[in-house]
C-alpha atoms as a PDB file:
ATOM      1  CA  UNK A   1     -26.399  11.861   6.872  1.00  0.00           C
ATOM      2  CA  UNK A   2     -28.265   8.895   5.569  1.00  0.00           C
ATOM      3  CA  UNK A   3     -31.388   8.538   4.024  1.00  0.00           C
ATOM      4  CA  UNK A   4     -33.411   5.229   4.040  1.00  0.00           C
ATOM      5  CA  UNK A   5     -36.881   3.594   3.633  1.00  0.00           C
ATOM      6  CA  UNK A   6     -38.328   0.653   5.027  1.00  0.00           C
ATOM      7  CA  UNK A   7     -40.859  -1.156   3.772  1.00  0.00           C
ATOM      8  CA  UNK A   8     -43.885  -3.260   5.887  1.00  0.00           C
ATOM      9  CA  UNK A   9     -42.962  -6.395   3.701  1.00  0.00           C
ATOM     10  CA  UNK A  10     -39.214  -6.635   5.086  1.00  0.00           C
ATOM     11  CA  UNK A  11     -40.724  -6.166   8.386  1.00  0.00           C
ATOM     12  CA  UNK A  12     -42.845  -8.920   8.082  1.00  0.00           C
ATOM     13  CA  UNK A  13     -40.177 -11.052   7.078  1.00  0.00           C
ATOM     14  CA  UNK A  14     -37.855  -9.819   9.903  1.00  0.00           C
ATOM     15  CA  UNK A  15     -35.414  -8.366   7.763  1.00  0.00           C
ATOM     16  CA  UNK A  16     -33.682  -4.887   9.784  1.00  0.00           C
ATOM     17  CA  UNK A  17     -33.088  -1.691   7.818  1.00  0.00           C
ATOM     18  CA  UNK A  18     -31.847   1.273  10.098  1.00  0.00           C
ATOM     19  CA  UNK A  19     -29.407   3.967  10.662  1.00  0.00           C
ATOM     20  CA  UNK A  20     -26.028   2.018  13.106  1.00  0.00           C
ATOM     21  CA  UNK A  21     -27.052   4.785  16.014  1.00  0.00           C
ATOM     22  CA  UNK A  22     -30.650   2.772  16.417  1.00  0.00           C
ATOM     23  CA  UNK A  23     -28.974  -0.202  15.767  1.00  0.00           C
ATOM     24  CA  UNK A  24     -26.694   0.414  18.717  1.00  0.00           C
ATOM     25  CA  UNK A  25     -29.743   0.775  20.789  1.00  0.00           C
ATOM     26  CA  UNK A  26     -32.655  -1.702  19.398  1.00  0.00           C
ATOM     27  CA  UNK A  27     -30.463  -4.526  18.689  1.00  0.00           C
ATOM     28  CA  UNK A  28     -27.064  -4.511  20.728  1.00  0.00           C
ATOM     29  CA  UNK A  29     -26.933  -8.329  20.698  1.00  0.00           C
ATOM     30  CA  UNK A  30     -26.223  -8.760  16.691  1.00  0.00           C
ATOM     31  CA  UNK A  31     -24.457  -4.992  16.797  1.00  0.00           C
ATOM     32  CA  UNK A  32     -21.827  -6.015  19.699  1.00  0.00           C
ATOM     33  CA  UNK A  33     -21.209  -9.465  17.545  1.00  0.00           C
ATOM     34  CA  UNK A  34     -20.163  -8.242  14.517  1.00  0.00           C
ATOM     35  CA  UNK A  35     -19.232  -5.053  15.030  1.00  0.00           C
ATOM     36  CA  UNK A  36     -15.465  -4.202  14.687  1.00  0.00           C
ATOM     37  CA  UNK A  37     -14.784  -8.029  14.052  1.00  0.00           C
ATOM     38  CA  UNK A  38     -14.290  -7.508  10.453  1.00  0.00           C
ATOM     39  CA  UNK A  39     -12.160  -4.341  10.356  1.00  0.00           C
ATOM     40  CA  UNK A  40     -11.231  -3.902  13.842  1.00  0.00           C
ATOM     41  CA  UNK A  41     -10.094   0.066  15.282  1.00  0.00           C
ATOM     42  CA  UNK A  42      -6.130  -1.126  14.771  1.00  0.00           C
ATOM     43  CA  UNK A  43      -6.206  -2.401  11.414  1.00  0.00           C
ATOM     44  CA  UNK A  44      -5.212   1.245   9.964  1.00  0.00           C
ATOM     45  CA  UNK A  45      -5.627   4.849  10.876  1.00  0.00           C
ATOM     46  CA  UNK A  46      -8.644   5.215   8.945  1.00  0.00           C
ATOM     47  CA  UNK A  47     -10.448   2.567  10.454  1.00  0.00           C
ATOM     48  CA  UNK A  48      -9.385   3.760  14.147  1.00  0.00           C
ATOM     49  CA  UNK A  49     -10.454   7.549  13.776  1.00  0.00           C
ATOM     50  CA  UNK A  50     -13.577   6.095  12.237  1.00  0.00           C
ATOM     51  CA  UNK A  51     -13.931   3.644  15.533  1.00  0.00           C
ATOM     52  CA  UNK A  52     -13.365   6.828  17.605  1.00  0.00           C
ATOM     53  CA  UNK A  53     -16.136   9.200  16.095  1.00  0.00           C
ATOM     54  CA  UNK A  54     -18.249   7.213  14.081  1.00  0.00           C
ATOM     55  CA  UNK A  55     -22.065   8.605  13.855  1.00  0.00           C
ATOM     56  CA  UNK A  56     -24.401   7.353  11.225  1.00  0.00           C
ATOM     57  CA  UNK A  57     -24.343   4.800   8.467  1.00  0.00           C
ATOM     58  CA  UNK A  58     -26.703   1.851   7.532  1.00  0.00           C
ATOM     59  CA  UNK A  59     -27.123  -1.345   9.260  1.00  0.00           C
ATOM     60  CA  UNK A  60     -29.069  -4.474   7.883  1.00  0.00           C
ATOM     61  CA  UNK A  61     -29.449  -8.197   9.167  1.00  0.00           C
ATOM     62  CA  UNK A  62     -31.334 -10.684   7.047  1.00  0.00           C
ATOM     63  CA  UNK A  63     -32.542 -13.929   8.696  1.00  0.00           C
ATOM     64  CA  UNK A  64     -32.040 -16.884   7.706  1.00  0.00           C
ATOM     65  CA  UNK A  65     -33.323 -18.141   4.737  1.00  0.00           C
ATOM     66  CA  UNK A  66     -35.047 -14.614   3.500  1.00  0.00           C
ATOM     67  CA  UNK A  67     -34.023 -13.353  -0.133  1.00  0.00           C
ATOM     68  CA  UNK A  68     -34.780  -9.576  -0.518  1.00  0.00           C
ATOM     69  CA  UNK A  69     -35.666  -9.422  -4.088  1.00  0.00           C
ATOM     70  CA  UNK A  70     -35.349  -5.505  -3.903  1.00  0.00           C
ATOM     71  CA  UNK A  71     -32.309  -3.738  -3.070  1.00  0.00           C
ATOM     72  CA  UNK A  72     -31.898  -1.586  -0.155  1.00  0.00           C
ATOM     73  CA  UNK A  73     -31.414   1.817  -0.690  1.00  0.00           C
ATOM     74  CA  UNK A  74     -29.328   4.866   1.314  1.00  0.00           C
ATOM     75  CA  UNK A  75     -27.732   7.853   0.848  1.00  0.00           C
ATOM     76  CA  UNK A  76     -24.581   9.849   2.106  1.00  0.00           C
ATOM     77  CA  UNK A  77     -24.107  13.399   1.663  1.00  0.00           C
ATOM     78  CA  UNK A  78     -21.718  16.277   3.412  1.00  0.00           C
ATOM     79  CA  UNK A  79     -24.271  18.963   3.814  1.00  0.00           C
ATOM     80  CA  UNK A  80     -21.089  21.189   5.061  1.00  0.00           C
ATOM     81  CA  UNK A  81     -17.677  22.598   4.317  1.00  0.00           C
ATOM     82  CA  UNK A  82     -14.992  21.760   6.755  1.00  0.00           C
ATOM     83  CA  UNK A  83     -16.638  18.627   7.550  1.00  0.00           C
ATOM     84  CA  UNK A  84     -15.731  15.280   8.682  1.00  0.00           C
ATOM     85  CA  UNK A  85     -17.914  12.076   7.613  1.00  0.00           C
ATOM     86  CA  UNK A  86     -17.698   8.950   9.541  1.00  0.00           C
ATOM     87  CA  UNK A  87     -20.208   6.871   8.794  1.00  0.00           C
ATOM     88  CA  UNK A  88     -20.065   2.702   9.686  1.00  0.00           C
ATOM     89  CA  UNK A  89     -22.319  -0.105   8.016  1.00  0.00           C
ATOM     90  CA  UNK A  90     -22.361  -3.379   8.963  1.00  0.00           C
ATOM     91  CA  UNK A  91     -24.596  -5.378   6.742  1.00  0.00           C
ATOM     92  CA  UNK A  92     -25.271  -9.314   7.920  1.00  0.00           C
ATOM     93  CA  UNK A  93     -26.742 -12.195   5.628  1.00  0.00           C
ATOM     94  CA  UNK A  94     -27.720 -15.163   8.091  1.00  0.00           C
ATOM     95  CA  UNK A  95     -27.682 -18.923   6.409  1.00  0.00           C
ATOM     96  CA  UNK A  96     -28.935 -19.037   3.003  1.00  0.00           C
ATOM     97  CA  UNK A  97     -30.071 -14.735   2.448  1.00  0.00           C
ATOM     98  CA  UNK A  98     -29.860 -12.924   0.104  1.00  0.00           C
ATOM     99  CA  UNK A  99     -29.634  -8.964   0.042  1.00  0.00           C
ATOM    100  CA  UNK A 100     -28.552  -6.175  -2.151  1.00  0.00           C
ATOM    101  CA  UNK A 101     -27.545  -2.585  -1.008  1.00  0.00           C
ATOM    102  CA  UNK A 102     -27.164   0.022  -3.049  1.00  0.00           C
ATOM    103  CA  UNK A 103     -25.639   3.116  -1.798  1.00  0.00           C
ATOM    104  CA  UNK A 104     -25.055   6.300  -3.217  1.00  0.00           C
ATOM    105  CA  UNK A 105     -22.565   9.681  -1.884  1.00  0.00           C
ATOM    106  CA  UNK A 106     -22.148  12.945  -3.153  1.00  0.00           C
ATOM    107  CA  UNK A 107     -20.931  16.962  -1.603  1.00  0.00           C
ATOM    108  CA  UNK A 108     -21.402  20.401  -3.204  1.00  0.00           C
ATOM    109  CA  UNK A 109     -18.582  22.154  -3.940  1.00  0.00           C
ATOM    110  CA  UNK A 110     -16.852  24.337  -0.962  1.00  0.00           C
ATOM    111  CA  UNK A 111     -13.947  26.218  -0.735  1.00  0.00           C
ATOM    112  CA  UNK A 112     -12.464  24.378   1.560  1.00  0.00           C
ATOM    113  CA  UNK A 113     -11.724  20.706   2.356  1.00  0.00           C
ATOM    114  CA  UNK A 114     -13.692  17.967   3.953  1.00  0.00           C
ATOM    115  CA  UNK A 115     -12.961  14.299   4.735  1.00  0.00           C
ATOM    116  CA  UNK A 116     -15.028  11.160   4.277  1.00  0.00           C
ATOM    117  CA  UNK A 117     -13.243   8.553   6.399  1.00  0.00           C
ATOM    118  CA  UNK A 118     -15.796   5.407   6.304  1.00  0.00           C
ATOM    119  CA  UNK A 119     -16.002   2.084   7.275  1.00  0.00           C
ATOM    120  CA  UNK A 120     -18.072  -1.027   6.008  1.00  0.00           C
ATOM    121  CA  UNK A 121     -18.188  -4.077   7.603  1.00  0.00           C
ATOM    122  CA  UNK A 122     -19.698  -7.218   4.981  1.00  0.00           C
ATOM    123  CA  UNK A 123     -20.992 -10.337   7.326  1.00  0.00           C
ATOM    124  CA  UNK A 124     -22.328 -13.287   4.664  1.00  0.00           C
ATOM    125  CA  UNK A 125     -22.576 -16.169   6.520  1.00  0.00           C
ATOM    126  CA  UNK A 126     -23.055 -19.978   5.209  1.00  0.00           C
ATOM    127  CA  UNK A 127     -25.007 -20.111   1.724  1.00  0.00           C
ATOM    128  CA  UNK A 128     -25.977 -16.653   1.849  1.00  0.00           C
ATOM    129  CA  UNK A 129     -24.840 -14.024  -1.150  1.00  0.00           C
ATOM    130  CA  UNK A 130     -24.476  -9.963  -0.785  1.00  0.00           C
ATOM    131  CA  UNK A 131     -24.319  -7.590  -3.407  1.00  0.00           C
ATOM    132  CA  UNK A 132     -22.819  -3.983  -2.288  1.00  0.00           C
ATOM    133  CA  UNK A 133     -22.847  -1.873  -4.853  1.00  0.00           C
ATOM    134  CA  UNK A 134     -21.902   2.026  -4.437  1.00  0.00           C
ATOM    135  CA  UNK A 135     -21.564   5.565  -6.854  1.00  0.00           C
ATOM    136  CA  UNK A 136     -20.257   7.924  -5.085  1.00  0.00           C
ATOM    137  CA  UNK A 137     -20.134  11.526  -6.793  1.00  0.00           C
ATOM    138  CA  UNK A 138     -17.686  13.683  -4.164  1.00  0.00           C
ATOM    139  CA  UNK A 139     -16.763  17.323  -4.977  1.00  0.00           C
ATOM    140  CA  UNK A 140     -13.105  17.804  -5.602  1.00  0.00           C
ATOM    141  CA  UNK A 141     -12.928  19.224  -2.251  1.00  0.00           C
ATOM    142  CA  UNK A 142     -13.260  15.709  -0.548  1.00  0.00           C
ATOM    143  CA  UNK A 143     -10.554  13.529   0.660  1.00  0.00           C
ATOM    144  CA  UNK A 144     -12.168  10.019   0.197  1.00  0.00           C
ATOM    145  CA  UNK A 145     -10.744   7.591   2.637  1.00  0.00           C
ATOM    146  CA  UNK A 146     -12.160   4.485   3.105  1.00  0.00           C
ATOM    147  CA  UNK A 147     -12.215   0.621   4.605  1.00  0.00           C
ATOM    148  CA  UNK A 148     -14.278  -1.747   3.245  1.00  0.00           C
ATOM    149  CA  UNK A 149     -13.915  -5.513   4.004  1.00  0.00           C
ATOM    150  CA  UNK A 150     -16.053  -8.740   3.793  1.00  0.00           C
ATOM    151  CA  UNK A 151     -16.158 -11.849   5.166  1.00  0.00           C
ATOM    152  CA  UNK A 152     -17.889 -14.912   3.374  1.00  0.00           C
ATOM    153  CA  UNK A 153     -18.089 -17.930   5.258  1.00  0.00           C
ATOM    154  CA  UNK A 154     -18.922 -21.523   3.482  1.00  0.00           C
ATOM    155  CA  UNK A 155     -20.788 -21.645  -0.068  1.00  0.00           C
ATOM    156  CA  UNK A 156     -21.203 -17.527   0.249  1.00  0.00           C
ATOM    157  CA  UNK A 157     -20.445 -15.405  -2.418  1.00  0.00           C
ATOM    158  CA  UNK A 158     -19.721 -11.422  -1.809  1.00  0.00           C
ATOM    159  CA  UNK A 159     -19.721  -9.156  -4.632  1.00  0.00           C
ATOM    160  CA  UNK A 160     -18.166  -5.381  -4.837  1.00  0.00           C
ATOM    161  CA  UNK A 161     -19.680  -3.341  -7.397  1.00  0.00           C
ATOM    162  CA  UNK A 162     -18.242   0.298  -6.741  1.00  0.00           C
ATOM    163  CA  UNK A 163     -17.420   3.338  -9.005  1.00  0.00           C
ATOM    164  CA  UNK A 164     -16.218   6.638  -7.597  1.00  0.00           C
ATOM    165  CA  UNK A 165     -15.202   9.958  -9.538  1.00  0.00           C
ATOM    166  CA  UNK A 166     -14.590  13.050  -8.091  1.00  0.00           C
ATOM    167  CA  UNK A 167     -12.952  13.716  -4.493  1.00  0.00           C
ATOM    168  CA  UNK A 168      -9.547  15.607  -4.344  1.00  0.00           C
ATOM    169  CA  UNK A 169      -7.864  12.342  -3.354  1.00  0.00           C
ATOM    170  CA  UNK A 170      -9.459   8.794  -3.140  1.00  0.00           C
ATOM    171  CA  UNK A 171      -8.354   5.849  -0.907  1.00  0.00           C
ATOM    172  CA  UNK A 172     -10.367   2.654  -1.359  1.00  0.00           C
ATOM    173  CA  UNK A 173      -9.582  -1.301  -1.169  1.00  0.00           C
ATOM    174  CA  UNK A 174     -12.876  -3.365  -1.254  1.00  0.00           C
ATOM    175  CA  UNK A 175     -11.682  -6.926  -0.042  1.00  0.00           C
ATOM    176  CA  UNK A 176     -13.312 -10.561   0.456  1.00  0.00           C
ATOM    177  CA  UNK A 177     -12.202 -12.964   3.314  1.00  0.00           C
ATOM    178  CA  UNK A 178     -13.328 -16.280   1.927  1.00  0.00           C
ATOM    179  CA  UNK A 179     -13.262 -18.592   4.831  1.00  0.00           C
ATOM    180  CA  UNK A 180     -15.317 -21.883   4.286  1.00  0.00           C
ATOM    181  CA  UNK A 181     -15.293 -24.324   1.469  1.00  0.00           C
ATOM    182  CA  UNK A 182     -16.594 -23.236  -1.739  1.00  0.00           C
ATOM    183  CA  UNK A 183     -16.863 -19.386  -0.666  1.00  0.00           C
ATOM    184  CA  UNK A 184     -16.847 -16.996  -3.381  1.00  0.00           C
ATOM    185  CA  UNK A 185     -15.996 -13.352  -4.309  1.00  0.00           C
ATOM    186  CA  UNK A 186     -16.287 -10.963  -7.350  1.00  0.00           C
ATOM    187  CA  UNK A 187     -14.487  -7.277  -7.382  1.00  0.00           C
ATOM    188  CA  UNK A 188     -15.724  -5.121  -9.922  1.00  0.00           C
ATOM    189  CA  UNK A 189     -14.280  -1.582  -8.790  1.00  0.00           C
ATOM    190  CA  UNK A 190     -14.224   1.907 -11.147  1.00  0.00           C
ATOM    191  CA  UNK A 191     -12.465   4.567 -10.636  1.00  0.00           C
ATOM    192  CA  UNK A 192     -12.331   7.671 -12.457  1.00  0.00           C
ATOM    193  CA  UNK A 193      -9.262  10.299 -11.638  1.00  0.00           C
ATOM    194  CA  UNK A 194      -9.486  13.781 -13.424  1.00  0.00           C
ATOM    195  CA  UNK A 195      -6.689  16.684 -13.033  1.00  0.00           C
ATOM    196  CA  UNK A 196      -7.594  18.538  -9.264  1.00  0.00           C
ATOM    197  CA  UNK A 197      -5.197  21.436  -8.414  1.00  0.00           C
ATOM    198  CA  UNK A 198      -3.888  20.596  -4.387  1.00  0.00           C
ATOM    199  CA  UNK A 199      -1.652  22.625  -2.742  1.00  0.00           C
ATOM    200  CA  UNK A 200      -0.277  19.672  -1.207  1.00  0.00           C
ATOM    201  CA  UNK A 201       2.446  18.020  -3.712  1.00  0.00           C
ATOM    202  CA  UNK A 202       1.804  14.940  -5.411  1.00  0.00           C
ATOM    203  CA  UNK A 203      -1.713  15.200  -4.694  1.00  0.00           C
ATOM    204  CA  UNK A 204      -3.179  16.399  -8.228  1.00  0.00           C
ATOM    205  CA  UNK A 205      -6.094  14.030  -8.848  1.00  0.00           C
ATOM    206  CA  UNK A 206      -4.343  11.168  -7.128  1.00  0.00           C
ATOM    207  CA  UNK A 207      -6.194   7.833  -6.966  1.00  0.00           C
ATOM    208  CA  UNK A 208      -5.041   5.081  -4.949  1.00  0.00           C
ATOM    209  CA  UNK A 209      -7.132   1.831  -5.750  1.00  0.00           C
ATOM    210  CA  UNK A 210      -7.338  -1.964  -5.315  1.00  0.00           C
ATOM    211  CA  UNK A 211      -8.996  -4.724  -4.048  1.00  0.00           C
ATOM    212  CA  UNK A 212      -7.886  -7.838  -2.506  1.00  0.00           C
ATOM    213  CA  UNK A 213      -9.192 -11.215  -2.115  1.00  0.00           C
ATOM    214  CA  UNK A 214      -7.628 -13.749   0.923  1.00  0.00           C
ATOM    215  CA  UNK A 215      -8.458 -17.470   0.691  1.00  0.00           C
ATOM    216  CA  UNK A 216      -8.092 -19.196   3.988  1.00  0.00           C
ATOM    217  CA  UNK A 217      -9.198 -22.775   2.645  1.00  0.00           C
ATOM    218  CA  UNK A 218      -7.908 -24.669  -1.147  1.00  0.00           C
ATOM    219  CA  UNK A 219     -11.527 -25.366  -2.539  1.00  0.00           C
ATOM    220  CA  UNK A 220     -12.837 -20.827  -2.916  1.00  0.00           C
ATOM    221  CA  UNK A 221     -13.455 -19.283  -5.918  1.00  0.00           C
ATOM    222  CA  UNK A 222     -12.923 -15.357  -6.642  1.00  0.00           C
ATOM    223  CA  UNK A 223     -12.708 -12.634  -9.311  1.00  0.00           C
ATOM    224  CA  UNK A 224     -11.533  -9.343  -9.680  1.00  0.00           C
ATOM    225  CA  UNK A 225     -12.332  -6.724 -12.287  1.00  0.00           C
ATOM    226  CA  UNK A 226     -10.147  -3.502 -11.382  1.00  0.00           C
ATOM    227  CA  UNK A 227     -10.431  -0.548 -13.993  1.00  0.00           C
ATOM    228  CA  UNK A 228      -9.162   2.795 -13.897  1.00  0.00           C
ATOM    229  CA  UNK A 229      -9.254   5.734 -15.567  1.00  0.00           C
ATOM    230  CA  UNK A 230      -7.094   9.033 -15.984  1.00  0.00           C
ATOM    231  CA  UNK A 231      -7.477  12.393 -17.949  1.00  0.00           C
ATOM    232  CA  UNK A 232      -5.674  15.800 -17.652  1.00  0.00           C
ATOM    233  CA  UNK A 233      -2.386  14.053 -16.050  1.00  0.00           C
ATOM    234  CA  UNK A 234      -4.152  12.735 -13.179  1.00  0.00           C
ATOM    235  CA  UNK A 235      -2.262  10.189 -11.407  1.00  0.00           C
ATOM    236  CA  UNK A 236      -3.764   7.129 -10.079  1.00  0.00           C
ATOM    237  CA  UNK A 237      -1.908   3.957  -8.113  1.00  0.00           C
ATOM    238  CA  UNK A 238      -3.567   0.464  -8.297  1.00  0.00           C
ATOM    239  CA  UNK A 239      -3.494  -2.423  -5.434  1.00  0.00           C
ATOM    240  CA  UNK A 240      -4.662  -5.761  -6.294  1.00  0.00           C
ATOM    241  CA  UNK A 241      -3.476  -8.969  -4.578  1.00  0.00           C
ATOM    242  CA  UNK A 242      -4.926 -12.403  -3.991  1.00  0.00           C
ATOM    243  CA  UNK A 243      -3.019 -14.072  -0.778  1.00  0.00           C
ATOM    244  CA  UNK A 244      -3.504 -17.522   0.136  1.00  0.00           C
ATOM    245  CA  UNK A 245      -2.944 -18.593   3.542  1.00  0.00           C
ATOM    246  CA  UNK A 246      -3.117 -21.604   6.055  1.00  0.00           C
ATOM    247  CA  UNK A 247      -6.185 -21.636   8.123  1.00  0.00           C
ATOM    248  CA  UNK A 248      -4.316 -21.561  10.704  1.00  0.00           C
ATOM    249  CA  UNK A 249      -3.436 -17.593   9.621  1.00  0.00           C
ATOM    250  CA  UNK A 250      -6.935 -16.875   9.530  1.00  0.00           C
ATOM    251  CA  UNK A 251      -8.485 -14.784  12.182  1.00  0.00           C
ATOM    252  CA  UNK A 252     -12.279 -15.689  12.700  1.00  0.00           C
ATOM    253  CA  UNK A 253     -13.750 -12.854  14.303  1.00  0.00           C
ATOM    254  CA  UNK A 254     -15.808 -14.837  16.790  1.00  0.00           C
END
């Protein structure tokens, strides 16, 4: 489920702050745009079980020009045991906005497993700057598999702030597309792993982390801040990669 407010003031300014299933229905033009163009249903297994039964998550376009001093705000929580959590945002900044999001996640504790298989789609178009920051607080009960990807087109700049402890198992790689001159990305990713008892071997308080930034022009500018931490013999694997490649390589998703 997700939790949001609106305020008149963003209205006013014709900045959109709702849930993706009224998205789907009050604005299908920008929805059927972006949507699956950044992490489209083949990319991984995640992403295409998420593509198959997504319900919920937030979606946000900021018009051109419009900087949203104060940062939008939802929350995520499993509200069940046995339950599976699919929840897509797609966030856009048009030419020049700016926008923060700040999301949060958490689950009770259950006896039995749940999955949180998520996908988050980052649109920041020429100029414009997004901040995504997210805590998310799982039970140990939770597998935490995610996609997260973002695409920052000429003079953007995207920015990952996310920190996530609990979860019996967590899958994450927060990643910047820079794809226009002078485009810009910062990482700054936390995990925390402590010692969770699985019946399923090799899977005692595993973390399996990373972020990735792909230039697709010379003149970009990125930075990555991974950091990890482990108590009680938890394990935890780190992915981190900058890839440049020709233009040529690079898929635009229009």
């Amino acid at each position: 489920m997700v939790y949001h407010r609106n305020r008149e003031d963003l209205e006013r300014q014709g900045v959109l702050f709702t849930d993706m299933d009224t998205a789907v229905r009050e604005y299908p033009e920008i929805v059927r745009r972006w949507f699956g163009r950044i992490i489209p249903p083949g990319d991984n297994k995640f992403a295409a079980l998420n593509s198959a039964v997504w319900s919920g998550g937030s979606f946000i376009y900021v018009p051109p020009g419009v900087n949203v001093d104060m940062p939008l705000q939802a929350y995520f929580r499993i509200n069940a045991e046995n339950m599976g959590q699919f929840e897509r945002t797609l966030i856009i900044a048009d030419e020049g906005a700016q926008v923060h999001y700040v999301e949060g996640c958490s689950a009770p504790v259950y006896s039995t497993d749940s999955l949180h298989s998520a996908v988050v789609e980052l649109v920041a178009l020429a100029g414009s700057r997004i901040t995504y920051t997210t805590i998310q607080n799982w039970s140990t009960n939770v597998y935490n598999l995610v996609t997260k990807r973002a695409r920052a087109e000429a003079e953007a700049h995207v920015e990952w702030i996310d920190g996530n402890i609990g979860s019996r198992l967590t899958m994450k790689y927060p990643s910047v597309y820079l794809m226009g001159p002078k485009a810009s990305g910062e990482v700054l990713s936390v995990a925390y792993a402590g010692l969770v008892r699985s019946k399923t071997p090799g899977e005692d308080g595993a973390r399996c982390t990373g972020d990735d930034l792909h230039h697709c022009l010379e003149v970009d500018l990125e930075r990555w801040r991974p950091h990890h931490l482990s108590r009680q013999g938890a394990r935890r694997s780190g992915r981190e990669g900058c890839e440049i490649v020709r233009p040529l390589r690079c898929v635009d998703p229009r």
